[in-house]
Protein backbone atom coordinates (compact mmCIF):
# COMPACT_ATOMS: atom_id res chain seq x y z
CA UNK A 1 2.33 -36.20 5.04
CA UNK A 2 1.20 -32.51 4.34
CA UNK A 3 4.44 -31.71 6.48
CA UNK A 4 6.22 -33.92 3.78
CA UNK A 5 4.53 -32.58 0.98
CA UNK A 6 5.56 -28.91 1.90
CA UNK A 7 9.31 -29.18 2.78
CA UNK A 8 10.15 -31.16 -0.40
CA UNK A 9 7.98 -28.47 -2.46
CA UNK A 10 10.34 -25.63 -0.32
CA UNK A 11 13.16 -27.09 -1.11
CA UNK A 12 13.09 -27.89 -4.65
CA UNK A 13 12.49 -23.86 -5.01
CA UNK A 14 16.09 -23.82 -4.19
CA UNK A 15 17.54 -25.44 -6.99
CA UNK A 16 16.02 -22.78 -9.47
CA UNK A 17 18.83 -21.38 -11.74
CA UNK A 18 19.36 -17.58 -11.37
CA UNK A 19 19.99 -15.20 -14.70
CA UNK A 20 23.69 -13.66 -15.28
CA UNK A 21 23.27 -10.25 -14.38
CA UNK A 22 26.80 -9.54 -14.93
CA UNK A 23 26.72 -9.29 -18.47
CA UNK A 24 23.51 -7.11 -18.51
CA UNK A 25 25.81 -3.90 -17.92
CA UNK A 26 27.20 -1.78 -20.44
CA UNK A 27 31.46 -1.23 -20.30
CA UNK A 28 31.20 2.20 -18.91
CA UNK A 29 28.63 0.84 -15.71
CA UNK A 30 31.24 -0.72 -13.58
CA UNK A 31 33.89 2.11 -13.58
CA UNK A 32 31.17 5.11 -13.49
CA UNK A 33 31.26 7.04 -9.98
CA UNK A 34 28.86 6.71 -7.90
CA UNK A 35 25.86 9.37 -8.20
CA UNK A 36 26.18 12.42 -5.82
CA UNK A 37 23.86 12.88 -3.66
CA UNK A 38 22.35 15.93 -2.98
CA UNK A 39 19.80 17.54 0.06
CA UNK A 40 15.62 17.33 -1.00
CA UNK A 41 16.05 21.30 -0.19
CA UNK A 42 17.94 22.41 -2.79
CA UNK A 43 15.78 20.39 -5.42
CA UNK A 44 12.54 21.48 -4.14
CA UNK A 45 13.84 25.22 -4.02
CA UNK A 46 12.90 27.49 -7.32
CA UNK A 47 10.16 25.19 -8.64
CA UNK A 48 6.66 27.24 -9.34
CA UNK A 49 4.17 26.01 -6.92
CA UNK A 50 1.34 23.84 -8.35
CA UNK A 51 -1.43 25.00 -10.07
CA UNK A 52 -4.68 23.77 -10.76
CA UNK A 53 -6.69 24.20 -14.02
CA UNK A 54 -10.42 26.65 -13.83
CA UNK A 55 -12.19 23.15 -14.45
CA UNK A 56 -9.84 21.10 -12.15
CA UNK A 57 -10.58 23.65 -9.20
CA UNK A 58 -14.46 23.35 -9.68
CA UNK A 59 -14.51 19.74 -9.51
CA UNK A 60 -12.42 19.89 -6.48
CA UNK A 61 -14.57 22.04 -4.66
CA UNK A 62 -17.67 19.95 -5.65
CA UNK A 63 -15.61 17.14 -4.14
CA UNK A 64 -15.06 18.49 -0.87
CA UNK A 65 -17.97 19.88 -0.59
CA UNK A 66 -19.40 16.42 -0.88
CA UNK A 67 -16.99 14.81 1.44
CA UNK A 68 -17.81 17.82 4.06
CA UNK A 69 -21.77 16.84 3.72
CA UNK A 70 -20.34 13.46 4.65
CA UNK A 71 -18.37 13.90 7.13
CA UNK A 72 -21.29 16.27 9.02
CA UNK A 73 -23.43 13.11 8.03
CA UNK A 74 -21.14 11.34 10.13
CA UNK A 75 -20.95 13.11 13.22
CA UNK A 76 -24.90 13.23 13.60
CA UNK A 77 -25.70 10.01 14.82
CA UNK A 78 -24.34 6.13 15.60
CA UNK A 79 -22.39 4.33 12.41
CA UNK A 80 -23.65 1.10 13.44
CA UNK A 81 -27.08 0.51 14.33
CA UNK A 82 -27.79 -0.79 17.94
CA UNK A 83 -28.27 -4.76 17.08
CA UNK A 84 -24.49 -4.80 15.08
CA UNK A 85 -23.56 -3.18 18.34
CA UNK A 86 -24.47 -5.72 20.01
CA UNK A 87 -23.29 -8.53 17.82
CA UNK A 88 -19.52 -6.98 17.78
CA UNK A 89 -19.62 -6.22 21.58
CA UNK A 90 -20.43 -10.08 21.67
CA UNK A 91 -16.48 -10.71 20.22
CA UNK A 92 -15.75 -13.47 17.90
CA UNK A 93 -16.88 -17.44 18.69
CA UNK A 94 -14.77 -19.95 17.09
CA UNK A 95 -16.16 -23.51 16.39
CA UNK A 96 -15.05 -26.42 17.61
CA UNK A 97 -12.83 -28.37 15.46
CA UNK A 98 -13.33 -32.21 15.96
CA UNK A 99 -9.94 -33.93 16.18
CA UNK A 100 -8.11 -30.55 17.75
């Protein structure tokens, strides 16, 4: 029945009406060239590099700073304690399912 159910609620997705995006263009769309495409290269050359604001840089630094702490946090000892070990080394048991 589900089976039932499912196809008839797939197929009734087909019949949807789609909008006219044909007349959505303006005269001059359809007989434009196409764009020309150019290398990344050339756009990236002659732009400044990026700069950072006195107050942006601080708060950075405090940020990194604070992920470095963490990171060394890290590295000292286990993640997970010695029981979750344990538990995840175990793998995953599924119940039975009555009927299956």
């Amino acid at each position: 029945m589900r089976l039932v159910l499912l196809t008839f609620l797939a197929l009734t997705g087909a019949c949807t009406n789609f909008p006219e995006f044909d007349g959505s263009q303006s005269p001059g769309v359809a007989r434009a060239p196409w764009p020309r495409l150019v290398p990344l290269s050339g756009l990236l050359e002659g732009q400044p590099p990026a700069r950072t604001q006195p107050e942006m840089a601080a708060d950075l630094d405090t940020r990194a700073e604070a992920l470095r702490r963490r990171a060394a946090a890290l590295q000292q000892g286990d993640v997970v304690d010695e029981g979750t070990r344990r538990r995840m080394d175990g793998g995953v048991t599924f119940p039975e399912v009555p009927g299956a």
